[in-house]
PDB file of N, CA and C in Angstrom:
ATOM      1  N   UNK A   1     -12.958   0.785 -17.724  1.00  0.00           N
ATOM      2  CA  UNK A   1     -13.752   1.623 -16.838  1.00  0.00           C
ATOM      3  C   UNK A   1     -13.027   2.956 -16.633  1.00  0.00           C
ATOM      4  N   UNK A   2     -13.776   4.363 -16.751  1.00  0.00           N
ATOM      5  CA  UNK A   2     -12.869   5.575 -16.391  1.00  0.00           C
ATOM      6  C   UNK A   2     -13.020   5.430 -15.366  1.00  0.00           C
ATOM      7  N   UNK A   3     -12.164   6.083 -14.942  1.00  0.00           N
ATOM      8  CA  UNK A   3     -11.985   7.018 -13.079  1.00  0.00           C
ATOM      9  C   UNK A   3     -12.760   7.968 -13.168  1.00  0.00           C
ATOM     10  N   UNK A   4     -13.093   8.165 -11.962  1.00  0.00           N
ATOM     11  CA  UNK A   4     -14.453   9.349 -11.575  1.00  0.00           C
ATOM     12  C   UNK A   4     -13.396  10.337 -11.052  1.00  0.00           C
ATOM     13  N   UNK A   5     -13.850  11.513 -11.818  1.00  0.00           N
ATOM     14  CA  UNK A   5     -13.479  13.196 -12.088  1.00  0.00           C
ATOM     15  C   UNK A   5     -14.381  13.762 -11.252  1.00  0.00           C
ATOM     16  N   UNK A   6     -13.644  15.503 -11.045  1.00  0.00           N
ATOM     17  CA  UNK A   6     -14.231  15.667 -10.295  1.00  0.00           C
ATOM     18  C   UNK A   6     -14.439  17.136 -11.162  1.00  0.00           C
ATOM     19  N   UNK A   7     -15.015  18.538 -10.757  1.00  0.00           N
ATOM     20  CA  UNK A   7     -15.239  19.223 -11.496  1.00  0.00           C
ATOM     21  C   UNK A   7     -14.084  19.817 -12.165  1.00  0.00           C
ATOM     22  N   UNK A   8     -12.595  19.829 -11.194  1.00  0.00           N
ATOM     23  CA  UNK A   8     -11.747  20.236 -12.313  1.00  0.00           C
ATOM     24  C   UNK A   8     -11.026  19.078 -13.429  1.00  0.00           C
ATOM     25  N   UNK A   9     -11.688  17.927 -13.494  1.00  0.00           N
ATOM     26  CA  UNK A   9     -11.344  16.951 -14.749  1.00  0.00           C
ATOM     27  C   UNK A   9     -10.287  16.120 -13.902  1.00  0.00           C
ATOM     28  N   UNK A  10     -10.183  16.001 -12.154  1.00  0.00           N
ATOM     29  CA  UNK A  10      -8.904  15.497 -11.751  1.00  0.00           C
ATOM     30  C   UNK A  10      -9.441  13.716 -11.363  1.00  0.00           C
ATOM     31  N   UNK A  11      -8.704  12.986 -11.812  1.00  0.00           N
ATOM     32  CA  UNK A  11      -8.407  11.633 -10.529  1.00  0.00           C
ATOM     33  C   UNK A  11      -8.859  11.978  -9.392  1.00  0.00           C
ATOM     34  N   UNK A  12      -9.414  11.386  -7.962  1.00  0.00           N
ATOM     35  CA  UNK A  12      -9.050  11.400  -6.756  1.00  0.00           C
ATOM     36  C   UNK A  12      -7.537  11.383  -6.827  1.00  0.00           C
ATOM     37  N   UNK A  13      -6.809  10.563  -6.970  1.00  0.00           N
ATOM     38  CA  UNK A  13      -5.733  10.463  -6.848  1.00  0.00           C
ATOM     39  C   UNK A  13      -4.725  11.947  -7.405  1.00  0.00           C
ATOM     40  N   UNK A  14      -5.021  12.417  -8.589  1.00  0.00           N
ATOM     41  CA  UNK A  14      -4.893  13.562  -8.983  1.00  0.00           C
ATOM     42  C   UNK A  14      -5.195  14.690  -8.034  1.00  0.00           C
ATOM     43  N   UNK A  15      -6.548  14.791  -7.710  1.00  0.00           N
ATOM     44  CA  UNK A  15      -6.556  15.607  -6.827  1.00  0.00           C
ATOM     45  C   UNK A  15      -5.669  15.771  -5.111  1.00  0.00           C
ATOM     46  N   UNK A  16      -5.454  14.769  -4.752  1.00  0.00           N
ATOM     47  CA  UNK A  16      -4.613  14.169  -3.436  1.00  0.00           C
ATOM     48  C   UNK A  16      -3.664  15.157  -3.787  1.00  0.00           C
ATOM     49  N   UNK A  17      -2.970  14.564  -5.286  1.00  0.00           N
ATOM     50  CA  UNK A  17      -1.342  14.882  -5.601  1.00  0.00           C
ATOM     51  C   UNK A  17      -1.775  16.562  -5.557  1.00  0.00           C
ATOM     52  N   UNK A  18      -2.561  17.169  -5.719  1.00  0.00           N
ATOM     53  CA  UNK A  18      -2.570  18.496  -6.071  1.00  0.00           C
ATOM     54  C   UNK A  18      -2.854  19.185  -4.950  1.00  0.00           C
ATOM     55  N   UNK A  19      -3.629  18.661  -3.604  1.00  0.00           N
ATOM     56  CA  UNK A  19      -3.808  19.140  -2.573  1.00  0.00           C
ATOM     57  C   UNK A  19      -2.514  19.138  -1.695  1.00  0.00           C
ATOM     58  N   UNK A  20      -1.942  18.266  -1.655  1.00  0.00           N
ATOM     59  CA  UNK A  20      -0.862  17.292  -0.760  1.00  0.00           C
ATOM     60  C   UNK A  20       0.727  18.918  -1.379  1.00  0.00           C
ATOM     61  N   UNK A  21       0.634  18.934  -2.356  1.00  0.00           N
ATOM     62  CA  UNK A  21       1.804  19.945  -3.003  1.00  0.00           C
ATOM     63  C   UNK A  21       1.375  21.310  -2.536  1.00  0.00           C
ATOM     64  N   UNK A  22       0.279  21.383  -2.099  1.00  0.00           N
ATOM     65  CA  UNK A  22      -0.571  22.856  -1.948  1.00  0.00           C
ATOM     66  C   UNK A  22       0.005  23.167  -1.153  1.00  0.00           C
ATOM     67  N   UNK A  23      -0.523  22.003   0.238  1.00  0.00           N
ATOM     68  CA  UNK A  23      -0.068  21.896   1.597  1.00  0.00           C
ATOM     69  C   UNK A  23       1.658  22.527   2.216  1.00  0.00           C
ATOM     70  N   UNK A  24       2.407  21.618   1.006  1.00  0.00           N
ATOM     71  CA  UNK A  24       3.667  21.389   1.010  1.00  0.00           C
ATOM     72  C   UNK A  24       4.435  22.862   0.830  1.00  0.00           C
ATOM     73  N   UNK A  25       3.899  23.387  -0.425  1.00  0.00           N
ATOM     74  CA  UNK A  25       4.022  24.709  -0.902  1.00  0.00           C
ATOM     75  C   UNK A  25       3.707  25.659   0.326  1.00  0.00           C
ATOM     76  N   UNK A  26       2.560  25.616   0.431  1.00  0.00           N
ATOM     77  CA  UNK A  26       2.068  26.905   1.747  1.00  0.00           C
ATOM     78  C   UNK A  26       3.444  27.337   3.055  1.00  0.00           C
ATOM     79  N   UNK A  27       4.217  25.692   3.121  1.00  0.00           N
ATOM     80  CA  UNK A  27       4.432  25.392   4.662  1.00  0.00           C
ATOM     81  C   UNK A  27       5.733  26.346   3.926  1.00  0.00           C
ATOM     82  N   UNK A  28       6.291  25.880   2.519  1.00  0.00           N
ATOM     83  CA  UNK A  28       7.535  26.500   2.482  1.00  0.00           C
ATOM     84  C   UNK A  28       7.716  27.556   1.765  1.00  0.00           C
ATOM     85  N   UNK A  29       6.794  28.528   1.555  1.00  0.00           N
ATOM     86  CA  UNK A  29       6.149  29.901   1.137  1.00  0.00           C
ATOM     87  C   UNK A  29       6.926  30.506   2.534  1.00  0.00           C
ATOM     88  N   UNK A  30       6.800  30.332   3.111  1.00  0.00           N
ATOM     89  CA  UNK A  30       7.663  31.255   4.383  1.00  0.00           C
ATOM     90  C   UNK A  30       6.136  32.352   4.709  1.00  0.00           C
ATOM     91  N   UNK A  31       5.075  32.207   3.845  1.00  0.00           N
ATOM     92  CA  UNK A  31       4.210  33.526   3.899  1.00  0.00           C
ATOM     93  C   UNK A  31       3.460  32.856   5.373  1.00  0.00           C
ATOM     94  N   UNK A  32       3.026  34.002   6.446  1.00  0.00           N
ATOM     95  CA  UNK A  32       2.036  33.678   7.193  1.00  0.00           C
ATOM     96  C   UNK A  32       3.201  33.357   8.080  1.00  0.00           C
ATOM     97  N   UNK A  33       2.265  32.634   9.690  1.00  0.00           N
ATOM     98  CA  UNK A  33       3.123  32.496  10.718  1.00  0.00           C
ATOM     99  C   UNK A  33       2.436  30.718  11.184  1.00  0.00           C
ATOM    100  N   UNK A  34       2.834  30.257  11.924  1.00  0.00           N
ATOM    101  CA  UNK A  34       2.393  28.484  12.461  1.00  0.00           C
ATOM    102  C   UNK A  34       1.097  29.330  12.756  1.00  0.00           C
ATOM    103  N   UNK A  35       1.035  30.112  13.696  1.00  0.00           N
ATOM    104  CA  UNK A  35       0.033  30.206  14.605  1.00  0.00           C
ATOM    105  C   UNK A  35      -1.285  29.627  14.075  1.00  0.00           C
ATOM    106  N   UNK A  36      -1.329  31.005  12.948  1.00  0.00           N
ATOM    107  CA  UNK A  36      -2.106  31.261  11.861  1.00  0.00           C
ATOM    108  C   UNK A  36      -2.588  29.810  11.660  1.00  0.00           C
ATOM    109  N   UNK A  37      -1.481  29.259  10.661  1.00  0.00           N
ATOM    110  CA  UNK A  37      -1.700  28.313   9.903  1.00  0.00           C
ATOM    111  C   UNK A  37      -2.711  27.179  10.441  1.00  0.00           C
ATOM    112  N   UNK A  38      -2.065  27.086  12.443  1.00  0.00           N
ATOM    113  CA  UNK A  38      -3.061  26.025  13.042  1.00  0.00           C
ATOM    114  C   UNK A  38      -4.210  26.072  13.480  1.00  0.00           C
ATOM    115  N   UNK A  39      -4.889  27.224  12.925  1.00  0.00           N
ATOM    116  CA  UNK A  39      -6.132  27.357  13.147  1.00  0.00           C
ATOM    117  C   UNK A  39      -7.184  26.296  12.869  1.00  0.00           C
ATOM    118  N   UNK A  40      -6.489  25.973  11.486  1.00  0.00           N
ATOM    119  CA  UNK A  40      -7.344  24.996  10.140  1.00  0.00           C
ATOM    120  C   UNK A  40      -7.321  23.996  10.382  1.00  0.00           C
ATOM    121  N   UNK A  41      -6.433  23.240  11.123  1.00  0.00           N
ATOM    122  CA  UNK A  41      -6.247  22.191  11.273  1.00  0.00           C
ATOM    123  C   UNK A  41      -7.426  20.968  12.605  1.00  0.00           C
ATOM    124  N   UNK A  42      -7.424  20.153  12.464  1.00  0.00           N
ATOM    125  CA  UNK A  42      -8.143  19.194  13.148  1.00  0.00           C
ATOM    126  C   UNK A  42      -7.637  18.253  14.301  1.00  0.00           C
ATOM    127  N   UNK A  43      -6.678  17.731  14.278  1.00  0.00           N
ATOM    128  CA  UNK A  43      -5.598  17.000  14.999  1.00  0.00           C
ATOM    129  C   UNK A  43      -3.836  17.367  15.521  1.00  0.00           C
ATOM    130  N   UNK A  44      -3.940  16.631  16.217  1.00  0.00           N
ATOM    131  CA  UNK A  44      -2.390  17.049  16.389  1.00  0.00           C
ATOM    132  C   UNK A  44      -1.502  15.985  17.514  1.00  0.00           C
ATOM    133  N   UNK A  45      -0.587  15.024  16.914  1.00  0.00           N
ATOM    134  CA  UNK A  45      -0.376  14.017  17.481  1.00  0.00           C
ATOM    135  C   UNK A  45       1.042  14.287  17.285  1.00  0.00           C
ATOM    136  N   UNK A  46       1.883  14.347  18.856  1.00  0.00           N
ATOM    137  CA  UNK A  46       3.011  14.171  19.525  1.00  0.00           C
ATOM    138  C   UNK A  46       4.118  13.138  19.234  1.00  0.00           C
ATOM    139  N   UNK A  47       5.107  13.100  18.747  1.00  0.00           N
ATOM    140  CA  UNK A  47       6.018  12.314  18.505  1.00  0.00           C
ATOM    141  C   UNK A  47       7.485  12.630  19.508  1.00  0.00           C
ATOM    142  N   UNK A  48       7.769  11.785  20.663  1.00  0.00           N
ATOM    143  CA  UNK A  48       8.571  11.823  21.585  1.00  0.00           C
ATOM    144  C   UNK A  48       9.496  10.482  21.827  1.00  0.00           C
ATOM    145  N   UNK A  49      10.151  10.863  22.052  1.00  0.00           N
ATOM    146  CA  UNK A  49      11.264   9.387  22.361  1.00  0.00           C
ATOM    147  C   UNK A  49      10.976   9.019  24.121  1.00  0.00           C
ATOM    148  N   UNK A  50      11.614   8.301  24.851  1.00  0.00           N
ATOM    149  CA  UNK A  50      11.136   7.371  25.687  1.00  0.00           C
ATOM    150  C   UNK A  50      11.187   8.218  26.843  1.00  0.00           C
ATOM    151  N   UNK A  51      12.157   9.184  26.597  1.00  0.00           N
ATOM    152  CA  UNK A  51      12.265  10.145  27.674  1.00  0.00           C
ATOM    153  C   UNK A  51      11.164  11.470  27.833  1.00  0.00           C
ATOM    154  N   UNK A  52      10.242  11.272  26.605  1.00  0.00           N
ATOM    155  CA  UNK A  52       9.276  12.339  26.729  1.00  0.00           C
ATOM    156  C   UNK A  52       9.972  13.459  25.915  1.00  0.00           C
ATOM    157  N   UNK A  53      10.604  13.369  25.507  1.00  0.00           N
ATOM    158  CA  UNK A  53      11.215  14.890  24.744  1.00  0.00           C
ATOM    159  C   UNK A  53      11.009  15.063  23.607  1.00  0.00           C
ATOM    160  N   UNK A  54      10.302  16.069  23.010  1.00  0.00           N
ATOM    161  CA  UNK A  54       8.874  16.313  21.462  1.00  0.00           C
ATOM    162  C   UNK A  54      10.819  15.859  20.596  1.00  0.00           C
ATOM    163  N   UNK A  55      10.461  15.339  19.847  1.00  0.00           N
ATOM    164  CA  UNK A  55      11.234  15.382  18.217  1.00  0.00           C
ATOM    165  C   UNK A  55       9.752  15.857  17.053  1.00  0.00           C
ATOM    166  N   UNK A  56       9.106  15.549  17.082  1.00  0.00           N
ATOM    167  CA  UNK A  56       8.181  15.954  16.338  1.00  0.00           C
ATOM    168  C   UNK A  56       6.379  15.861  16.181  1.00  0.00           C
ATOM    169  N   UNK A  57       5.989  16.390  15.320  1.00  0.00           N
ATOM    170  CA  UNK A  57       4.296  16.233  15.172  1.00  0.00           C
ATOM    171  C   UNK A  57       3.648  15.974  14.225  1.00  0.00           C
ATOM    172  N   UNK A  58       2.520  15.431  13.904  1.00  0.00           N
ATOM    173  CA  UNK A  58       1.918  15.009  12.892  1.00  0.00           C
ATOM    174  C   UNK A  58       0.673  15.583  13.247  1.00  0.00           C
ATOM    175  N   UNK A  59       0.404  16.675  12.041  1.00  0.00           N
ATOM    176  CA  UNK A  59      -1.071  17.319  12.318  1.00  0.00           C
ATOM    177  C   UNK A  59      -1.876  17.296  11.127  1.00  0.00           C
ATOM    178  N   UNK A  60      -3.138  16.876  11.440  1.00  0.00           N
ATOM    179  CA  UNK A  60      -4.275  16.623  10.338  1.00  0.00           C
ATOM    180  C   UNK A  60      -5.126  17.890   9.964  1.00  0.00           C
ATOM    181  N   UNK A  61      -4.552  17.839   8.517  1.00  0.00           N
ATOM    182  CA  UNK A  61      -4.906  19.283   8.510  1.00  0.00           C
ATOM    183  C   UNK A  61      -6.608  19.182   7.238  1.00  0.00           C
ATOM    184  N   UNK A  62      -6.655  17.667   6.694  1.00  0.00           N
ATOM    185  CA  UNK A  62      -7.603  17.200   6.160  1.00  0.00           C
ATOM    186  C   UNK A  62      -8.375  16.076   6.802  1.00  0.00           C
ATOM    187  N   UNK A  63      -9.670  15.937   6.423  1.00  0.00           N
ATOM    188  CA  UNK A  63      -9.471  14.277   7.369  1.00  0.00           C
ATOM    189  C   UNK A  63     -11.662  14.047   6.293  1.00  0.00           C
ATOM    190  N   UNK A  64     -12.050  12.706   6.028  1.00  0.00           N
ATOM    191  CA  UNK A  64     -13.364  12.472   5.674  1.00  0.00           C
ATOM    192  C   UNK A  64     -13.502  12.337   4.264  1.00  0.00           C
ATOM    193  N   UNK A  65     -12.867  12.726   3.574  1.00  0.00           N
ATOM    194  CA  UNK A  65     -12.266  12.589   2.012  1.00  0.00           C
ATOM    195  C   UNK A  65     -11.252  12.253   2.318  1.00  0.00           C
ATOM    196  N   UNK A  66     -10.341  13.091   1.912  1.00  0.00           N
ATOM    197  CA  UNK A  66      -8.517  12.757   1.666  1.00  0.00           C
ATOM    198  C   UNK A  66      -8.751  12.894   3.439  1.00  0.00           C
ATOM    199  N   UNK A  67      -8.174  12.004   3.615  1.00  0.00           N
ATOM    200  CA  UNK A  67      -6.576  12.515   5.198  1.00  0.00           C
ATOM    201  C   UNK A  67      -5.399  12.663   4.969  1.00  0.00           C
ATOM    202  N   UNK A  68      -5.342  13.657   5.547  1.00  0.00           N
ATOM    203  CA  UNK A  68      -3.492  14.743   5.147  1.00  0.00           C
ATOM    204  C   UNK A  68      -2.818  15.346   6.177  1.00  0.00           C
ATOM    205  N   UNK A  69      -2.174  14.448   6.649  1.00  0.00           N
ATOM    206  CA  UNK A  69      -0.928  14.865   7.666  1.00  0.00           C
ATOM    207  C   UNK A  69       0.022  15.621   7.466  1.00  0.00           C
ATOM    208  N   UNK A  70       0.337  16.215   8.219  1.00  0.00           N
ATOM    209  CA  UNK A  70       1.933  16.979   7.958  1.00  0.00           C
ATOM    210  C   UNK A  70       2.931  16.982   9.151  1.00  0.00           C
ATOM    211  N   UNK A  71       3.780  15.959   8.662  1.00  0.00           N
ATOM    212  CA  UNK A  71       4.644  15.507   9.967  1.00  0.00           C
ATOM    213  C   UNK A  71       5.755  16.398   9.800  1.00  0.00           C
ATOM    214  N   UNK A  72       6.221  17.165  11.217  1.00  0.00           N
ATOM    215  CA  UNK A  72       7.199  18.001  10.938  1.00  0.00           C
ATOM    216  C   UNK A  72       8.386  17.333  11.350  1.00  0.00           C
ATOM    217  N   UNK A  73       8.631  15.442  11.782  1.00  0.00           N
ATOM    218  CA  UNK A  73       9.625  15.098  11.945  1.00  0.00           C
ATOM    219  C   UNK A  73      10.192  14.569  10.883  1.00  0.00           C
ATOM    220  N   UNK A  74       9.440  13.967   9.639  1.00  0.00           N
ATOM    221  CA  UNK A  74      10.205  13.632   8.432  1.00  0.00           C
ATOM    222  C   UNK A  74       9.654  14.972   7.652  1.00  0.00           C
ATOM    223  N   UNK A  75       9.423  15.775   7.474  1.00  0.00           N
ATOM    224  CA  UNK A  75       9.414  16.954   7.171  1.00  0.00           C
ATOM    225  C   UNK A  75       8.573  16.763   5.526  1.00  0.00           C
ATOM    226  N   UNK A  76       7.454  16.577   5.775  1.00  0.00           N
ATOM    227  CA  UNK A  76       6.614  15.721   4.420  1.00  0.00           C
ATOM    228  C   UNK A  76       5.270  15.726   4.638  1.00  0.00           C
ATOM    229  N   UNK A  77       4.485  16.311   3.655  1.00  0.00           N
ATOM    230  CA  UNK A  77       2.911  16.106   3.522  1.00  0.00           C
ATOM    231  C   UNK A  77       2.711  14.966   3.514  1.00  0.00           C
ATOM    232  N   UNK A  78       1.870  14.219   4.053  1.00  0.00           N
ATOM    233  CA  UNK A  78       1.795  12.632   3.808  1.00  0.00           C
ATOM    234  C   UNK A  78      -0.112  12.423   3.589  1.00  0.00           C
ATOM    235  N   UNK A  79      -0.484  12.229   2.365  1.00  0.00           N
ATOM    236  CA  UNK A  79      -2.043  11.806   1.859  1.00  0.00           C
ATOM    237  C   UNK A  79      -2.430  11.041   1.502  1.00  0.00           C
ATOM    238  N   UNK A  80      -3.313  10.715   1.981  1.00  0.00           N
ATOM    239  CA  UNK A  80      -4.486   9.415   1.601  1.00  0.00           C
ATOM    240  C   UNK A  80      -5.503   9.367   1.461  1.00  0.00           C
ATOM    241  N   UNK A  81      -6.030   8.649   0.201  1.00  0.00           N
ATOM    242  CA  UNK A  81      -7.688   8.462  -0.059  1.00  0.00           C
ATOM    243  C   UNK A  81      -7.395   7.244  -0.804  1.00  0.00           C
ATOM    244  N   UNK A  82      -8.376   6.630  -0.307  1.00  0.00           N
ATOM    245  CA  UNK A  82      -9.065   5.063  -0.832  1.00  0.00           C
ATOM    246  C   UNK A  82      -7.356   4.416  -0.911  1.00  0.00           C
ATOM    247  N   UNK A  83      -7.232   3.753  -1.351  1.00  0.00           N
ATOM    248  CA  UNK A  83      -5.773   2.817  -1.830  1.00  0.00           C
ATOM    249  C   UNK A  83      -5.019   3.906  -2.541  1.00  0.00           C
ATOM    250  N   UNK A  84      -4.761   5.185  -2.441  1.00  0.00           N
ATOM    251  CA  UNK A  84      -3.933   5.971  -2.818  1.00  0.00           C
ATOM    252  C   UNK A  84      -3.329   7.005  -1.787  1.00  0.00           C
ATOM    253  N   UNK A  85      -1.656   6.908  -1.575  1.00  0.00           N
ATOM    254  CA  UNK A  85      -0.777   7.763  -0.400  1.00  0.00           C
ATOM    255  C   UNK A  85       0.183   8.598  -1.923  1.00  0.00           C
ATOM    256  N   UNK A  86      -0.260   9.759  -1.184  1.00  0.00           N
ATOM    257  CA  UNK A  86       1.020  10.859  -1.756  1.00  0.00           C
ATOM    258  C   UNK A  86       1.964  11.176  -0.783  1.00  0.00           C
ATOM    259  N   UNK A  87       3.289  11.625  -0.849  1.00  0.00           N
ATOM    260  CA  UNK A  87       3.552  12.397   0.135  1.00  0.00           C
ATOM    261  C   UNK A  87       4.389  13.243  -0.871  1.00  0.00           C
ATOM    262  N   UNK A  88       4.611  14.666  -0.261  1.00  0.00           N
ATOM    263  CA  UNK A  88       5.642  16.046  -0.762  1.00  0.00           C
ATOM    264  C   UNK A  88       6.355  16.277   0.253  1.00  0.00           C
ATOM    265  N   UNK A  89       7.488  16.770   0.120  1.00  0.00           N
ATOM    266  CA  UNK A  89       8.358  17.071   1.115  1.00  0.00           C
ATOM    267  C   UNK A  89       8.068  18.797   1.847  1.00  0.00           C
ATOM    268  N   UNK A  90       8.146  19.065   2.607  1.00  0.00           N
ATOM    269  CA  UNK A  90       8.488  20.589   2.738  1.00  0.00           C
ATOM    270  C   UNK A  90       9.770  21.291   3.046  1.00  0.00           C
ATOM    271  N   UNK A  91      10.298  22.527   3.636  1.00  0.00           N
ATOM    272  CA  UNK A  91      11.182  22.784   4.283  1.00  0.00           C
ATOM    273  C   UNK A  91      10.364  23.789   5.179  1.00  0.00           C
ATOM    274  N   UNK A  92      10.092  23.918   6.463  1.00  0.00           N
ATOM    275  CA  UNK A  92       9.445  24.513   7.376  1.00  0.00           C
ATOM    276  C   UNK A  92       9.761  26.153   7.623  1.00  0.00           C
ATOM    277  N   UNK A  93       9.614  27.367   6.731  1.00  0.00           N
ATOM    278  CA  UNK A  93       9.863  28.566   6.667  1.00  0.00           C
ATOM    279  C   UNK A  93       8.614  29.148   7.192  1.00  0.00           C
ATOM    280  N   UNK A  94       8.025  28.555   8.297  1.00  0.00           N
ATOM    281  CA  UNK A  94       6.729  29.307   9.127  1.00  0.00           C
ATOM    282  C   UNK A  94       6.802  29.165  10.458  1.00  0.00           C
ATOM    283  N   UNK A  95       7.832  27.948  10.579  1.00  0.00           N
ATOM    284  CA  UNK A  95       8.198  28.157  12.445  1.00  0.00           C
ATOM    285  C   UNK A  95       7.334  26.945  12.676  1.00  0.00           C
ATOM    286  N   UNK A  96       6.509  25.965  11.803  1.00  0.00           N
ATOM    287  CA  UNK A  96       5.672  25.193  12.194  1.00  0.00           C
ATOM    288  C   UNK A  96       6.205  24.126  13.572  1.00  0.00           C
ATOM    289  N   UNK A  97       6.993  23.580  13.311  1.00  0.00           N
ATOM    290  CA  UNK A  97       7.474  22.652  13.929  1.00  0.00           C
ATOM    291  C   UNK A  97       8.332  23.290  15.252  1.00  0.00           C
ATOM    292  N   UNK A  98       8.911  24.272  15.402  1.00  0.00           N
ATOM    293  CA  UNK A  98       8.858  24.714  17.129  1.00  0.00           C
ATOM    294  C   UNK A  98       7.496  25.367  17.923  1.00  0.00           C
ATOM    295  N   UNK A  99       6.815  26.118  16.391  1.00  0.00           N
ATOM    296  CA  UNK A  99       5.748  26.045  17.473  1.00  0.00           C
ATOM    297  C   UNK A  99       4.719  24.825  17.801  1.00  0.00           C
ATOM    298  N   UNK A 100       4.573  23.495  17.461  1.00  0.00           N
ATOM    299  CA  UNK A 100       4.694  22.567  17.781  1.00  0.00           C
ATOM    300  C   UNK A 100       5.291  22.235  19.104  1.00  0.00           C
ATOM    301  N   UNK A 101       6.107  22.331  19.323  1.00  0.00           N
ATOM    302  CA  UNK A 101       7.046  22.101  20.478  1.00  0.00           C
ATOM    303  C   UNK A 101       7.009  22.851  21.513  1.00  0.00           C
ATOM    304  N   UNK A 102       6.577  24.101  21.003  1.00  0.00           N
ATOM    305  CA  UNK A 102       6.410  25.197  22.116  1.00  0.00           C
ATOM    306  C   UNK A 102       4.917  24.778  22.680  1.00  0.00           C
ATOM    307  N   UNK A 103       4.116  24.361  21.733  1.00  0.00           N
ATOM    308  CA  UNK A 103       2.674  23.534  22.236  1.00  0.00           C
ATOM    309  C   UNK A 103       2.678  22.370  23.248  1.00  0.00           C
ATOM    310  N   UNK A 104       3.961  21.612  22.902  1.00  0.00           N
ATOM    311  CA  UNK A 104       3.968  20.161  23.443  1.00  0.00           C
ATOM    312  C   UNK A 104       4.191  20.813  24.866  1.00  0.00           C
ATOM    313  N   UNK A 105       5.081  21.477  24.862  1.00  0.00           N
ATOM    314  CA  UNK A 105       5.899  22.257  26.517  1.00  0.00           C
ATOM    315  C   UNK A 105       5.547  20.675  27.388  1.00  0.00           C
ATOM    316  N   UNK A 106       6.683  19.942  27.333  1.00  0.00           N
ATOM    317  CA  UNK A 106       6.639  19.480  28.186  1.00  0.00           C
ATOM    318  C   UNK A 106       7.741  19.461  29.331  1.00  0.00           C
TER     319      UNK A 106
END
């Protein structure tokens, strides 16, 4: 049985891997600012230790096809569709993850 393509000839799974690196790429392009960036996004879920103090966030920046997180505490695109997870790493050259924190203000 083939796998179902999509117009650029990709896997789902192919495509994940190609969105998920996009993601990854953008964050460590240094180009643009968080602000910006969180416009696009859909979700945004708090990661704190017991005392309440942000260590990090996980924000959905895809979601209904692929869902695609980008957690700025393991510092990694993390994607999923059907029985397929990618993840890419980033290095955060947009400020994502304090301004995160500067959001959480708790």
């Amino acid at each position: 049985m083939n796998a179902v393509r999509n117009r650029k000839g990709e896997t789902c799974e192919e495509q994940l891997r190609r969105m998920v690196k996009d993601i990854a790429n953008d964050i460590t392009s240094g180009e643009g600012d968080a602000a910006k960036w969180m416009e696009d996004t859909y979700d945004i879920r708090y990661l704190v230790d017991r005392e309440k103090r942000y260590m990090g966030a996980e924000i959905m920046v895809a979601g209904g096809g692929p869902t695609i997180w980008v957690n700025t505490y393991t510092k990694e695109v993390e994607g999923y569709w059907g029985g397929d997870k990618v993840t890419e790493p980033f290095i955060d050259e947009i400020g994502l993850d304090d301004y995160c924190e500067e959001m959480y203000g708790y």
